[in-house]
N, C-alpha and C. Protein backbone atom coordinates (compact mmCIF):
# COMPACT_ATOMS: atom_id res chain seq x y z
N UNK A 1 -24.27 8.44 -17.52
CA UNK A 1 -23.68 7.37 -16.74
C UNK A 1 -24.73 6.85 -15.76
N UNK A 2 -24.96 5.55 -16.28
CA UNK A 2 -25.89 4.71 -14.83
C UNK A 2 -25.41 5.11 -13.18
N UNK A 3 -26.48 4.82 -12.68
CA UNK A 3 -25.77 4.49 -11.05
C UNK A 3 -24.94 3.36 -10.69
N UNK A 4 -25.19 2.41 -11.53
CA UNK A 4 -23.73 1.46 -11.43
C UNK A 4 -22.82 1.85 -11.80
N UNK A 5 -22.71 2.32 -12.62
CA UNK A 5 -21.06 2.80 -12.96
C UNK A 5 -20.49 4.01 -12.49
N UNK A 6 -21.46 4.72 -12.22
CA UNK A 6 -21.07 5.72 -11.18
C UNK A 6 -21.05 4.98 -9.56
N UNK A 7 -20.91 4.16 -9.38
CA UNK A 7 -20.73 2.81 -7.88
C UNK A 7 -19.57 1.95 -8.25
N UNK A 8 -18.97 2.03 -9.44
CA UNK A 8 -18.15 1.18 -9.36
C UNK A 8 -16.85 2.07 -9.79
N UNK A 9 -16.65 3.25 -10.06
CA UNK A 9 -15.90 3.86 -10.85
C UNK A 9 -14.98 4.46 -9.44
N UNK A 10 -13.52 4.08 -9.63
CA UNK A 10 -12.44 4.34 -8.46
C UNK A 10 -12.59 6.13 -8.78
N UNK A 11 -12.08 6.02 -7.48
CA UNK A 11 -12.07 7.81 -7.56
C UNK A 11 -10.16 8.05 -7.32
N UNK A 12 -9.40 8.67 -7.73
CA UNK A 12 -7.76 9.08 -7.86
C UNK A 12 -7.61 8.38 -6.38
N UNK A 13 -7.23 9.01 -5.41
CA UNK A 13 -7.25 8.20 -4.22
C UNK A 13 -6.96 7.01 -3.84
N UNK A 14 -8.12 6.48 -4.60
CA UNK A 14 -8.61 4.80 -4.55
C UNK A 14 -7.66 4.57 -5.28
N UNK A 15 -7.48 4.41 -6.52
CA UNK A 15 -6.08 4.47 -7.47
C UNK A 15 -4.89 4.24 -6.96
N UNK A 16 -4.48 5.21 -6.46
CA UNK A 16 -3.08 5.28 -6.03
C UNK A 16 -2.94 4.58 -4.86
N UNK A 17 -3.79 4.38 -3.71
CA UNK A 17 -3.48 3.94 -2.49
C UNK A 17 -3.55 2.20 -3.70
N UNK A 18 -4.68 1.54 -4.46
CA UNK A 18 -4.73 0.20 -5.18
C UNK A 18 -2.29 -0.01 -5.61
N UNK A 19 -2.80 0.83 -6.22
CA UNK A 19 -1.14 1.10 -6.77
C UNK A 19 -0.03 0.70 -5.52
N UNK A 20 -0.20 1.56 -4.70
CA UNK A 20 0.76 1.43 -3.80
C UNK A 20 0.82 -0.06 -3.38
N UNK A 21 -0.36 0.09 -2.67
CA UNK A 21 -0.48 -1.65 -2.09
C UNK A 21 0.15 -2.97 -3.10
N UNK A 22 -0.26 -2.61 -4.42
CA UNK A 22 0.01 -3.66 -5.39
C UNK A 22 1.90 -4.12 -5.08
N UNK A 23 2.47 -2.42 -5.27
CA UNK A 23 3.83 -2.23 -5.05
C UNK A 23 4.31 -2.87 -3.47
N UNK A 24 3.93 -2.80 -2.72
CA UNK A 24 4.09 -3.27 -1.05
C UNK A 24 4.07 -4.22 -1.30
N UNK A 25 3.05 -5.55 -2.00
CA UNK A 25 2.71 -6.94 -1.99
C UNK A 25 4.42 -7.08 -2.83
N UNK A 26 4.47 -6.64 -3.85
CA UNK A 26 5.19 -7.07 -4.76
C UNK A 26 6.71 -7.53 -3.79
N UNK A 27 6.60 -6.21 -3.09
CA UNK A 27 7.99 -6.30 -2.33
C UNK A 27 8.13 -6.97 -1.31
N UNK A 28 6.66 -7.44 -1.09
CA UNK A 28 6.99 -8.80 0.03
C UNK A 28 5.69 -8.67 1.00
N UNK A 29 5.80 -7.51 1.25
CA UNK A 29 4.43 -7.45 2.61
C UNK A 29 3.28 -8.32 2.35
N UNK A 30 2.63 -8.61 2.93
CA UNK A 30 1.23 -9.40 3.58
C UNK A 30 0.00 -8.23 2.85
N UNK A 31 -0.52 -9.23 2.14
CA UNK A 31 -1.77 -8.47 1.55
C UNK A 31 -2.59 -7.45 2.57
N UNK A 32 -2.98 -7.74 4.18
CA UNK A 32 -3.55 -6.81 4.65
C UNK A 32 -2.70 -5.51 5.37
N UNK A 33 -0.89 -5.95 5.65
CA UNK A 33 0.11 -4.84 5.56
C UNK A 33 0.55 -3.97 4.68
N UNK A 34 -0.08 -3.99 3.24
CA UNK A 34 0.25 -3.61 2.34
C UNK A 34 -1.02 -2.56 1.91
N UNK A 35 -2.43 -3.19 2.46
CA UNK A 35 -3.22 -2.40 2.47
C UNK A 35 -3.33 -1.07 3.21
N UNK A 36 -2.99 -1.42 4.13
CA UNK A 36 -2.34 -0.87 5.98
C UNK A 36 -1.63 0.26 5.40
N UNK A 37 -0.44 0.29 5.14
CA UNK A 37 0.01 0.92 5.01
C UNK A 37 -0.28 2.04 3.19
N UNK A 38 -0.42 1.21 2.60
CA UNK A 38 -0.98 2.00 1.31
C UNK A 38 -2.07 3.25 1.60
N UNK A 39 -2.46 2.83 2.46
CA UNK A 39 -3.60 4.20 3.09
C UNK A 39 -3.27 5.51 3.51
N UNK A 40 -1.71 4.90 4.11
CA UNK A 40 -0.98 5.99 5.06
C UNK A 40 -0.29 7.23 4.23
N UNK A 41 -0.92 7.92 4.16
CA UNK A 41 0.00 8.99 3.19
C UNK A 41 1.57 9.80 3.91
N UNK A 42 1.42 9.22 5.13
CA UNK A 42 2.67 9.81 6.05
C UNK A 42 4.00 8.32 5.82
N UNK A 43 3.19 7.62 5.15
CA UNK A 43 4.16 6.73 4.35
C UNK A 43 4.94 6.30 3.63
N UNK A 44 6.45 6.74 3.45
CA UNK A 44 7.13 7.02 2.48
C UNK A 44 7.35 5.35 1.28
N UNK A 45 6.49 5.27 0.15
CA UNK A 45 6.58 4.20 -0.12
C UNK A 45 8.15 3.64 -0.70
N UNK A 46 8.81 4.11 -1.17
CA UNK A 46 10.38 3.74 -1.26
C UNK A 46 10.88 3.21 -0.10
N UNK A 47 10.97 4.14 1.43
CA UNK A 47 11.27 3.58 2.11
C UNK A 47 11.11 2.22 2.40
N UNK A 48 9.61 2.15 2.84
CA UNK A 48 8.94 0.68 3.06
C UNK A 48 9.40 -0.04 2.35
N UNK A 49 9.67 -0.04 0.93
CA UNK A 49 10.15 -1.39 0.09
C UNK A 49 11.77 -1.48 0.79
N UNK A 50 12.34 -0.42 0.11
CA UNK A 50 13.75 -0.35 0.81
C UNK A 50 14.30 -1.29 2.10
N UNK A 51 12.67 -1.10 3.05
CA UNK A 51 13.01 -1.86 4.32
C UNK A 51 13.18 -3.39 3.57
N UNK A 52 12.72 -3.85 3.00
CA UNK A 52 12.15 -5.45 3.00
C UNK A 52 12.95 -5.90 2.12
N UNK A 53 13.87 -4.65 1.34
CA UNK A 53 14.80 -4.94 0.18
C UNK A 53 16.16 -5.68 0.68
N UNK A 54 16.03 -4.63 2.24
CA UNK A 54 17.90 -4.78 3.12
C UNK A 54 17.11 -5.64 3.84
N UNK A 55 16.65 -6.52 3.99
CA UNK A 55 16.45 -7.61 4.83
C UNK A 55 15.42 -7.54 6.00
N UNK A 56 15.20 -5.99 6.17
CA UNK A 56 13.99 -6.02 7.35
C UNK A 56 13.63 -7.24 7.29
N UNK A 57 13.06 -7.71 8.51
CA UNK A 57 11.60 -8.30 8.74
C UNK A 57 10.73 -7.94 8.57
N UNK A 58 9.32 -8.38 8.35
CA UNK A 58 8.32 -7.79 8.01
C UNK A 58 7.61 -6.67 9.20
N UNK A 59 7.68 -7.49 10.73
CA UNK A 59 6.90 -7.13 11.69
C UNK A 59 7.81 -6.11 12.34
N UNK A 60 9.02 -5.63 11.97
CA UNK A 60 10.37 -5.02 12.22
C UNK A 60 9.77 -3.72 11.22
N UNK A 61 9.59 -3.75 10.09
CA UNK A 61 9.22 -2.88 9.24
C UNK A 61 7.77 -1.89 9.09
N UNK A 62 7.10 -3.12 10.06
CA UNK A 62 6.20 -1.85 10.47
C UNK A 62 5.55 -1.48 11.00
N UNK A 63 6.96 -1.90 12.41
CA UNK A 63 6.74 -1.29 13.50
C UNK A 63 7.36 0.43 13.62
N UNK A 64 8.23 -0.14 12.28
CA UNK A 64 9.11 1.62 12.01
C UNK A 64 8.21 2.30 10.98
N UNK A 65 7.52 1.46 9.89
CA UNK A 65 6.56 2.78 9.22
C UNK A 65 5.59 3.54 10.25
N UNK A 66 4.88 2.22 11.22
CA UNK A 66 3.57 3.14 11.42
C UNK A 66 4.04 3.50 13.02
């Protein structure tokens, strides 16, 4: 394996936090709240959608995740 592709290759982590965030956008959050919180592993991601599902507000929602 080159050094580029060993530079470009996600490591699990990277993965799942990409995943999560994708899931956060989907459900409404703001591309850099979704990042925000995708990081947070003290972050229950069901919840968070859940919030935005029952009507939270966005800035309401995470002020209660984080």
């Amino acid at each position: 394996m080159t050094a580029a592709e060993l530079k470009n290759k996600e490591t699990e982590q990277e993965r799942i936090e990409r995943w999560r965030a994708e899931e956060l956008e989907r459900a409404g959050y703001e591309p850099s709240a979704a990042r925000t919180l995708a990081g947070r592993a003290d972050v229950d991601l069901h919840y968070a959608i859940d919030l935005i599902r029952a009507g939270c507000q966005h800035e309401l929602a995470l002020q209660i995740l984080l």
